[in-house]
Protein backbone atom coordinates (compact mmCIF):
# COMPACT_ATOMS: atom_id res chain seq x y z
CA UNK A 1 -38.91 -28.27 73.74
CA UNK A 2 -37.54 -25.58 71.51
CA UNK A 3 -33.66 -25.66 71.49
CA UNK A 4 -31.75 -22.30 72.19
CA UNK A 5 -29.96 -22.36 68.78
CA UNK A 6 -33.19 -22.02 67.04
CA UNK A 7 -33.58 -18.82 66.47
CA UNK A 8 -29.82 -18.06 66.25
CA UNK A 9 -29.58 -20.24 63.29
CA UNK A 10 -32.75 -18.57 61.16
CA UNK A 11 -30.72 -15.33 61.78
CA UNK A 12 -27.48 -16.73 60.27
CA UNK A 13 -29.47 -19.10 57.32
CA UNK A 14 -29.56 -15.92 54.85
CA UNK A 15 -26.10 -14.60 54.99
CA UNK A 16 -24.13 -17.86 54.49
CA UNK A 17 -24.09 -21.85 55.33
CA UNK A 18 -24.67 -22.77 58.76
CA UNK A 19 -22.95 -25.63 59.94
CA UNK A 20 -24.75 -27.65 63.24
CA UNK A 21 -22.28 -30.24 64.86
CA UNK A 22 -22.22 -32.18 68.00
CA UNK A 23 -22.46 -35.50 69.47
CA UNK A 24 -24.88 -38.13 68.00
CA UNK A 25 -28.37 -37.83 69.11
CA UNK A 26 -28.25 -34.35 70.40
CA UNK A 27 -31.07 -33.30 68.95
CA UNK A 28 -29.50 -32.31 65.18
CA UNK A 29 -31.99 -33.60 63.07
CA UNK A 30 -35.07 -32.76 65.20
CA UNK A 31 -33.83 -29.15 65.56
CA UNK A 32 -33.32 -29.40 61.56
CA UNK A 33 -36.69 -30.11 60.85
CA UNK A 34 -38.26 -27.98 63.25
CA UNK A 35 -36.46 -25.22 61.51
CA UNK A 36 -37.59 -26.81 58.13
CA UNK A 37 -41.05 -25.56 59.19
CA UNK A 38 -40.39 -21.97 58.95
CA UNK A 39 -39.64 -22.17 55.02
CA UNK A 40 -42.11 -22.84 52.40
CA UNK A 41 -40.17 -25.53 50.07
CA UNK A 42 -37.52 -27.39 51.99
CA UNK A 43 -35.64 -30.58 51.47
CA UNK A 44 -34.08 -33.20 53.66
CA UNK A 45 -31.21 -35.53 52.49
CA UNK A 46 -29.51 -37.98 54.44
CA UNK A 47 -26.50 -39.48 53.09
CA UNK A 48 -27.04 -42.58 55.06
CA UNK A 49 -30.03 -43.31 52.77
CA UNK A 50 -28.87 -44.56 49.20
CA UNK A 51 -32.10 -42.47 47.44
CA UNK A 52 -30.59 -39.63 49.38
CA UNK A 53 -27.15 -40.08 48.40
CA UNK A 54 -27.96 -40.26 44.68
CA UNK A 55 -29.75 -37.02 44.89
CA UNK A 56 -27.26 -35.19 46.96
CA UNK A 57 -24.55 -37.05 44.31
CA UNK A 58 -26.55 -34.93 41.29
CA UNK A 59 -27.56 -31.90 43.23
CA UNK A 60 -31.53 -32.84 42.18
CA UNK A 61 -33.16 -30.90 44.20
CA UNK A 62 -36.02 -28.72 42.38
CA UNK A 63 -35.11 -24.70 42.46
CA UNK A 64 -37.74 -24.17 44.29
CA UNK A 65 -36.23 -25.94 47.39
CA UNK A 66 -35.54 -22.88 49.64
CA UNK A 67 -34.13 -24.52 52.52
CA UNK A 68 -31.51 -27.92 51.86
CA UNK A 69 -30.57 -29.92 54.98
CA UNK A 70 -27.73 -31.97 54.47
CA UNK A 71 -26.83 -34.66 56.99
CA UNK A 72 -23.77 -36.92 57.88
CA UNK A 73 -22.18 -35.37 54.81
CA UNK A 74 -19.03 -35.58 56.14
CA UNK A 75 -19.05 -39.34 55.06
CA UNK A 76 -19.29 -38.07 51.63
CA UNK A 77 -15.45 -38.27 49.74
CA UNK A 78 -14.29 -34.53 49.13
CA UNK A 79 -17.61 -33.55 50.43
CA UNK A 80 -15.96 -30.22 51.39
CA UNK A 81 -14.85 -29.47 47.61
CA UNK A 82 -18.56 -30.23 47.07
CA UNK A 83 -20.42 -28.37 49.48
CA UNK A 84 -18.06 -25.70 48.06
CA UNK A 85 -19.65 -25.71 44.65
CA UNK A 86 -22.87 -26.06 45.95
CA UNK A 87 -22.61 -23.00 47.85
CA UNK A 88 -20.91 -21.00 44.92
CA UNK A 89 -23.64 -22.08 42.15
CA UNK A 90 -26.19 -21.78 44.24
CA UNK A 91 -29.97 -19.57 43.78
CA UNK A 92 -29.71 -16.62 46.07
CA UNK A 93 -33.22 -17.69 47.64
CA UNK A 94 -31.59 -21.38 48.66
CA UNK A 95 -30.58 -21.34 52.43
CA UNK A 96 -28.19 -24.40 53.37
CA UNK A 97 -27.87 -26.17 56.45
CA UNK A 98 -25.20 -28.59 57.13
CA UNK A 99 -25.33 -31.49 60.56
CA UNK A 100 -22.81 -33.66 61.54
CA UNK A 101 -22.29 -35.74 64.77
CA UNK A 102 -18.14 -35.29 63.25
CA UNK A 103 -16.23 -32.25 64.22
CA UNK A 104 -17.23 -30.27 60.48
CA UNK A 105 -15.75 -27.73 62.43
CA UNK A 106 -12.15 -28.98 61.84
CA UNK A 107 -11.24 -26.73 58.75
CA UNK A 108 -7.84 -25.43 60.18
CA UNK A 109 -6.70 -28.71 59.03
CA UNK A 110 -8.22 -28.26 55.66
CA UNK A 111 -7.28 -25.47 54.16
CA UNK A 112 -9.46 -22.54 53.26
CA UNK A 113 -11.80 -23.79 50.54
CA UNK A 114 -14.69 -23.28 52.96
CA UNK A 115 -13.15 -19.91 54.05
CA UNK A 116 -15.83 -17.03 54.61
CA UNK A 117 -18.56 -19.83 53.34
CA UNK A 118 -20.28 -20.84 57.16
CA UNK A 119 -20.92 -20.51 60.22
CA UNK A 120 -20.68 -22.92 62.92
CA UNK A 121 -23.58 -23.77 66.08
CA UNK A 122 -22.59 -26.04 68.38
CA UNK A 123 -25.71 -28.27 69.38
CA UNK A 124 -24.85 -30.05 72.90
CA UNK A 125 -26.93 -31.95 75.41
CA UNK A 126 -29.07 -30.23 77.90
CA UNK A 127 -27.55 -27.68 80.48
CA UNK A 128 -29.18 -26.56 83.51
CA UNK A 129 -29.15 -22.72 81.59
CA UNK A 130 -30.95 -24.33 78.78
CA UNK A 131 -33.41 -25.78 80.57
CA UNK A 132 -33.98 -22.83 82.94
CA UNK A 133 -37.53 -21.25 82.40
CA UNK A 134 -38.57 -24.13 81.45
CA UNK A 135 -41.16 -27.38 83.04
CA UNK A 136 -37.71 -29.19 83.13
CA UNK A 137 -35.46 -26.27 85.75
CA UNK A 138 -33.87 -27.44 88.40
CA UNK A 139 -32.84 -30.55 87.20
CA UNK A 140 -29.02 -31.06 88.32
CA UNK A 141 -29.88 -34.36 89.71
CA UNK A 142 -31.94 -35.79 86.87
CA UNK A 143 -28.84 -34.55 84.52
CA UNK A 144 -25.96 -36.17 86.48
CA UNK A 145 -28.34 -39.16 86.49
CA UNK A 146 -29.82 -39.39 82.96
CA UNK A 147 -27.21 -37.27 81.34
CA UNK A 148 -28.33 -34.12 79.07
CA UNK A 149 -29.16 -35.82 75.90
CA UNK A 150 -32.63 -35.23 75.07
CA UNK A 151 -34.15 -38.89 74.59
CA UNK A 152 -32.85 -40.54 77.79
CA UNK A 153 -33.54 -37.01 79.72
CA UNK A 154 -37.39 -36.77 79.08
CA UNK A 155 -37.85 -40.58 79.00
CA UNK A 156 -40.35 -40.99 82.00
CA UNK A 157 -38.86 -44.72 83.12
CA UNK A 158 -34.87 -44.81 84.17
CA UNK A 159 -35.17 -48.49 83.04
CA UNK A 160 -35.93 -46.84 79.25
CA UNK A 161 -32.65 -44.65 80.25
CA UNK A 162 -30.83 -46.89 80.78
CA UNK A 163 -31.44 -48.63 77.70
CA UNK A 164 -31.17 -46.29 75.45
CA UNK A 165 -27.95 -45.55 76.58
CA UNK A 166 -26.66 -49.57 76.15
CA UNK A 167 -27.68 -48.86 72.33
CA UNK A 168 -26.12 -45.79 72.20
CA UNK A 169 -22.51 -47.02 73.53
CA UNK A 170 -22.77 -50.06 70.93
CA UNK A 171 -23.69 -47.77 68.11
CA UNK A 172 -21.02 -45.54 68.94
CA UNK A 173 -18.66 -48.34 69.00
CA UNK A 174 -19.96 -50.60 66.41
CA UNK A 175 -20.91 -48.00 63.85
CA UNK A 176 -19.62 -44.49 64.14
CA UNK A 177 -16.23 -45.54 65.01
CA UNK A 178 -16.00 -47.94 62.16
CA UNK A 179 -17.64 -45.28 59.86
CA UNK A 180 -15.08 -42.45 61.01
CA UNK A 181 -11.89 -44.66 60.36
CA UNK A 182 -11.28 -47.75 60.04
CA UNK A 183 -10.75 -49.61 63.49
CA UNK A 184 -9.18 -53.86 63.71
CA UNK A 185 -9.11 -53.27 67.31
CA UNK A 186 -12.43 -52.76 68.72
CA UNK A 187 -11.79 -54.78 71.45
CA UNK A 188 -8.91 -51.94 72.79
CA UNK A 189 -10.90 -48.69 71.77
CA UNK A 190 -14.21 -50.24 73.92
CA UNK A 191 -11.59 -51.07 76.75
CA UNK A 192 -10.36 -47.70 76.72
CA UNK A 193 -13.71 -46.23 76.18
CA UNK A 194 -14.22 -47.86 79.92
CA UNK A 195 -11.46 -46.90 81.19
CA UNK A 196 -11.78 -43.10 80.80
CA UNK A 197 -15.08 -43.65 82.61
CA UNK A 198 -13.30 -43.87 85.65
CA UNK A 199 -10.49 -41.31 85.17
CA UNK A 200 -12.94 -38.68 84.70
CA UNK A 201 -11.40 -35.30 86.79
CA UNK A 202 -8.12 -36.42 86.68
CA UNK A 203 -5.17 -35.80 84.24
CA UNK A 204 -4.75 -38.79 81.85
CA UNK A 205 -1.48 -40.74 80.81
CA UNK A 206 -1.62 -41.49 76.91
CA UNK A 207 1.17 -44.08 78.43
CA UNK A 208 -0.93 -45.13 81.37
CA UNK A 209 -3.81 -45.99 79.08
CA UNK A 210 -1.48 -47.92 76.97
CA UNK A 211 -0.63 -50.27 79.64
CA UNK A 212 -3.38 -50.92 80.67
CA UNK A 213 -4.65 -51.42 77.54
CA UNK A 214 -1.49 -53.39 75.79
CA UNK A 215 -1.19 -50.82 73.39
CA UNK A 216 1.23 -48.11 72.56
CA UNK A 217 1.03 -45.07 73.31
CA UNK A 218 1.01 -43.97 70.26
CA UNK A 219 -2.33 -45.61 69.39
CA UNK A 220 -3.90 -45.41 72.24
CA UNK A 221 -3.43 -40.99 71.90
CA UNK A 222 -5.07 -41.93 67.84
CA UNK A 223 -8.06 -43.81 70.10
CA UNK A 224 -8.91 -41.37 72.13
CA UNK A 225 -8.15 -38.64 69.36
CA UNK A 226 -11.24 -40.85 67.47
CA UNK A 227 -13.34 -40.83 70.68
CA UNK A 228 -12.91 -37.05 70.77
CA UNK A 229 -13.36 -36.37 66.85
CA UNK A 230 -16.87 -37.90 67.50
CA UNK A 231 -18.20 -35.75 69.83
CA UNK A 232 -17.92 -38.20 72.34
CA UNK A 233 -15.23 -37.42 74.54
CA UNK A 234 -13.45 -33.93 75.07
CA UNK A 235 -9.83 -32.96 76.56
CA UNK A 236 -9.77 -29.94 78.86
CA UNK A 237 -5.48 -29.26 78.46
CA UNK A 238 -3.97 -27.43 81.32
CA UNK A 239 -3.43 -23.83 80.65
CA UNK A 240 -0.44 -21.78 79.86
CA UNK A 241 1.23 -18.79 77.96
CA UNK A 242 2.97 -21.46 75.99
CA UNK A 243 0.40 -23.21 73.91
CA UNK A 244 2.86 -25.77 72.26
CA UNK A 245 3.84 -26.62 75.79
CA UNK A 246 0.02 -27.21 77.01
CA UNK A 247 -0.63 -29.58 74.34
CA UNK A 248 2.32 -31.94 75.57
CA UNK A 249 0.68 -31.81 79.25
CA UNK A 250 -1.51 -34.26 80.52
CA UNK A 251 -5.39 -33.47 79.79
CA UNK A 252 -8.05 -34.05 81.55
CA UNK A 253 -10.79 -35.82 79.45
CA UNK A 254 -14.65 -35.51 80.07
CA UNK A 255 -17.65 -37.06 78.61
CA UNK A 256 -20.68 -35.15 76.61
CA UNK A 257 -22.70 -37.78 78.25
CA UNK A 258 -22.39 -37.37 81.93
CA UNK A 259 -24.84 -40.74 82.38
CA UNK A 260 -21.53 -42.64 80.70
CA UNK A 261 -19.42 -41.65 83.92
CA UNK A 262 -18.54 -44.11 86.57
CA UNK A 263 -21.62 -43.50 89.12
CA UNK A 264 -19.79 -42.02 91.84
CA UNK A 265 -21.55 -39.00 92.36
CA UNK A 266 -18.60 -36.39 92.68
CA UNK A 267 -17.27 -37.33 89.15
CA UNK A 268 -20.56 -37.17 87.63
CA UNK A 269 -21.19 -33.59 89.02
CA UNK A 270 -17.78 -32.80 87.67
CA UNK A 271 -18.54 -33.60 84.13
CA UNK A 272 -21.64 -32.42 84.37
CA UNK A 273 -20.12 -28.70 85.96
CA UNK A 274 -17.52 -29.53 82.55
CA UNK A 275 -20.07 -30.05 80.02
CA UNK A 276 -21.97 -27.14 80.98
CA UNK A 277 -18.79 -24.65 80.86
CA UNK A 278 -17.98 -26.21 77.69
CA UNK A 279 -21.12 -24.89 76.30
CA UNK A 280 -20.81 -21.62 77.61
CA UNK A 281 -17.13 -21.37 75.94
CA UNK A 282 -19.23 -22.56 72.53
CA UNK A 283 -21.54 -20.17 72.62
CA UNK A 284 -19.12 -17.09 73.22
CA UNK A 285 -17.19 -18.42 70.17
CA UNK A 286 -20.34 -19.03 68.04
CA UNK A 287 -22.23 -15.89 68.39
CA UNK A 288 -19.84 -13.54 69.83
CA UNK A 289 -16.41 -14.46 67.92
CA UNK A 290 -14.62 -14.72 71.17
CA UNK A 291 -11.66 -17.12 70.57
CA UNK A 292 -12.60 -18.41 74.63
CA UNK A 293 -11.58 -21.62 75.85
CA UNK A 294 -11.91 -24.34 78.34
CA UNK A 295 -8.74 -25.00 80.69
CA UNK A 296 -8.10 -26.32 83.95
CA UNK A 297 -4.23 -25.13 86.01
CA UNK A 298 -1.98 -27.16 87.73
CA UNK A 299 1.41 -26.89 89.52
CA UNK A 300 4.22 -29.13 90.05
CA UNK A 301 3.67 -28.97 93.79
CA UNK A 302 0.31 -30.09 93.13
CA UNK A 303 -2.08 -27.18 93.16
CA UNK A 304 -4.92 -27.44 91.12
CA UNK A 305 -7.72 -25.76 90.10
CA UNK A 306 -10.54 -27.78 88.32
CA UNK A 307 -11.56 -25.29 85.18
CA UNK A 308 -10.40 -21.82 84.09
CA UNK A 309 -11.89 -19.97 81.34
CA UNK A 310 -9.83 -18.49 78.68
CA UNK A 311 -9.94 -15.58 76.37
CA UNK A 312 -6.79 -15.25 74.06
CA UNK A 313 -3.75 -15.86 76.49
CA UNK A 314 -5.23 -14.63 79.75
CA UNK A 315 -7.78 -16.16 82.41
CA UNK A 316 -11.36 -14.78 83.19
CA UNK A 317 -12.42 -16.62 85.52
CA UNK A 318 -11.38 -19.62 87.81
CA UNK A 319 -13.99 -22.82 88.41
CA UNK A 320 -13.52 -25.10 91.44
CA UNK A 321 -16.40 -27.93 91.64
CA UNK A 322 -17.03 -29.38 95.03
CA UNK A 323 -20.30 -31.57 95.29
CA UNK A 324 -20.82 -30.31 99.23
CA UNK A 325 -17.66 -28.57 100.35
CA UNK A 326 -18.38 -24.73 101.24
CA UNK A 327 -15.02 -24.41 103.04
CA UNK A 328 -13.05 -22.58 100.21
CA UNK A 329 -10.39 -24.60 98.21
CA UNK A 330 -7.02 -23.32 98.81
CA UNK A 331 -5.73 -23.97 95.80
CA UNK A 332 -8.42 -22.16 94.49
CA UNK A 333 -7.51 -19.26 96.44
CA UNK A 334 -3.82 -19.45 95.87
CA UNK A 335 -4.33 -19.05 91.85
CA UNK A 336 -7.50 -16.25 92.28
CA UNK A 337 -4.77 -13.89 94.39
CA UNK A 338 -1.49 -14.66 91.68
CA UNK A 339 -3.63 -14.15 88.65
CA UNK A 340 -5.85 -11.37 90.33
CA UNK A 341 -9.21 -13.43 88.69
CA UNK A 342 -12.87 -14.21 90.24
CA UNK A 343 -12.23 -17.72 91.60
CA UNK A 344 -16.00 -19.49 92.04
CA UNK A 345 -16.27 -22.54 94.22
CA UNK A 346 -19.61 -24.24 92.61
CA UNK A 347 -20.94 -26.16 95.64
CA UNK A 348 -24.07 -28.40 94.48
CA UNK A 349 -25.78 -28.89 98.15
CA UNK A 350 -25.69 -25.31 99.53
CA UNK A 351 -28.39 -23.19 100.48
CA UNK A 352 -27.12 -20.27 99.43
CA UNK A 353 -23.94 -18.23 97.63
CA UNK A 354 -21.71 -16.35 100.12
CA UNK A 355 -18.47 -14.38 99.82
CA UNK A 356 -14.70 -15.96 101.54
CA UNK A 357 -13.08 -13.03 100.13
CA UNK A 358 -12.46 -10.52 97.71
CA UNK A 359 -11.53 -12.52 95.10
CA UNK A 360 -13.35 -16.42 95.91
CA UNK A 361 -16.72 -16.74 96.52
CA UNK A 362 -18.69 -19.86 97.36
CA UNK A 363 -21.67 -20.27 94.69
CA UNK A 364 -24.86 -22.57 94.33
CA UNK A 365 -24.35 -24.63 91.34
CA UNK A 366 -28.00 -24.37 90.47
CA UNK A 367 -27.74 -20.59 89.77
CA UNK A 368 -24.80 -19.76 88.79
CA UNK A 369 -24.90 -22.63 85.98
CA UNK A 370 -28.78 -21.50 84.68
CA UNK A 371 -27.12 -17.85 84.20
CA UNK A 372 -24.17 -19.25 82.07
CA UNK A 373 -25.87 -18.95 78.53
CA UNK A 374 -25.28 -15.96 76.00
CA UNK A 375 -28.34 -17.28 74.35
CA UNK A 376 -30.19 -17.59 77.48
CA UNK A 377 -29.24 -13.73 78.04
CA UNK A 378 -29.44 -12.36 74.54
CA UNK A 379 -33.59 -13.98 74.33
CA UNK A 380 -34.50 -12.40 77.58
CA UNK A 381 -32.55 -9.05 76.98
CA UNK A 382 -34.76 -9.30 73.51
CA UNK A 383 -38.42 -10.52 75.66
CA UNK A 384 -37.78 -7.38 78.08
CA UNK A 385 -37.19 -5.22 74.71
């Protein structure tokens, strides 16, 4: 199945570095190769693979090589000092593409040395707007079953699932998490690895956590930091004017894989609801430099609303997600009449979207999620062209 970023990232190739990060297994390295096929000379070095890594080390690639794919650098030392060099020396025919299953996307933290240098595409499981027009559409269930990663998704046997995803928690744990930093604890990050399985929805207590896990807070924040780094957890932090102050608030933490939440049915149709916003908010960032984000709001008194999407300091648009309630949510309500926003109530078993006001309306989750894709939009705005 061809993946949404594909022809975004041919666009991008010639006019600088293109960075493609997500989780492990999302589909990086296929989508990589598959893009490989539209150039005449193109190389593909893993720095997992020692013959790899020596050619990578000695920049040995032949001139001719018009396309370079460069994966798990981010394991290389300094590797950003020399993907810099790379870039700088390089032929003007060479196009450079860059995966990661790390957040390469960090460079805030960094400095500028890659400054002007790339672009970044999010790659992220399935999403029922991804999978719209397609043999796979309408396809909630399967994805709050399966999750969205490709493998496990189109495996025909749930048994092969369900493997697949056993392997893909213990190579998570065993190797990526030892590979990222070194961990003497294994036992505690796996523990709280569970553990966030069932908080999913619900604000989480760094110092919660750490009780539960008989470790301090401290480390049990640098845990779940790790987890997130990986593109295996997110945080969705409760939103405010104030950013300092949102970052000291409880988040809410969801999982890329929505098969790796506890299988109760409304917290699996939350993270999936999650995941799929997330993408959205990538998307707008990636191709239309929005600076959007992914929030949830909460009072003191206890009103809450599940997600809220950001642009700069102010709210778009207000996201309630209720597996079968059509009544609408008054919190819901309550924050879509003080901040004068569209609040949507995503109801998954509903026949069909109706208006509760002027501001709230009651949606099917089907639809409204299949329409939430700039690439989606931009490829049929350019098919009706």
């Amino acid at each position: 199945m061809k993946r949404l970023q594909y022809d975004a990232i041919l666009k991008d190739l010639p006019k600088k570095m293109v960075f493609l990060v997500g989780p492990r297994q999302a589909g990086k390295t296929w989508l990589a190769k598959e893009i490989a096929k539209s150039f005449k000379h193109s190389v593909y070095l893993n720095y997992d693979r020692l013959e790899d890594r020596e050619i990578i080390k000695n920049e040995s690639w032949l001139d001719s090589t018009d396309f370079l794919v460069l994966d798990e650098l981010h394991k290389m030392p300094n590797w950003k000092q020399y993907i810099k060099g790379v870039f700088d020396t390089k032929l003007d025919h060479l196009c450079i593409l860059i995966t990661g299953s790390a957040r390469l996307d960090t460079f805030h933290s960094a400095g500028d040395s890659l400054a002007g240098r790339y672009f970044v595409h999010h790659l992220l499981p399935f999403s029922p707007a991804e999978l719209s027009e397609t043999e796979h559409t309408q396809n909630i269930d399967r994805l709050m079953e399966r999750g969205g990663f490709p493998e496990p998704f189109l495996m025909q046997a749930s048994e092969d699932a369900d493997r697949w995803r056993k392997q893909y928690t213990n190579g998570l744990i065993r190797e990526d998490i030892l590979d990222f930093e070194r961990i003497y604890d294994l036992r505690a990050i796996e523990l709280i690895l569970n553990l966030l399985r069932t908080r999913v929805g619900s604000p989480v207590s760094y110092s919660s956590i750490a009780r539960d896990v008989s470790i301090s807070p401290t480390t049990a924040k640098k845990y779940i930091e790790i987890l997130e780094a990986l593109y295996i957890v997110f945080r969705v932090t409760p939103f405010t004017h104030n950013i300092a102050r949102s970052l000291l608030k409880e988040p809410k933490i969801y999982f890329f894989d929505t098969a790796m939440v506890e299988n109760e049915i409304g917290k699996r149709y939350e993270n999936m609801v999650a995941v799929s916003l997330l993408k959205y908010v990538y998307e707008r960032n990636d191709y239309l430099g929005h600076r959007a984000s992914l929030n949830y709001l909460r009072t003191k008194e206890g009103k809450e609303v599940d997600f809220c999407i950001t642009q700069h300091t102010s709210i778009e648009q207000l996201i309630e997600a209720k597996h079968g309630e059509r009544t609408i949510d008054p919190s819901l309500a309550h924050f879509s009449k003080k901040y004068n926003v569209p609040g949507i109530q995503l109801v998954k078993e509903i026949k069909n979207e109706f208006i509760e006001n002027d501001n709230s309306t009651v949606c099917r989750a089907q639809e409204f999620l299949e329409r939430l894709s700039i690439l989606r939009a931009q490829k049929n705005h350019e098919g009706r062209s």
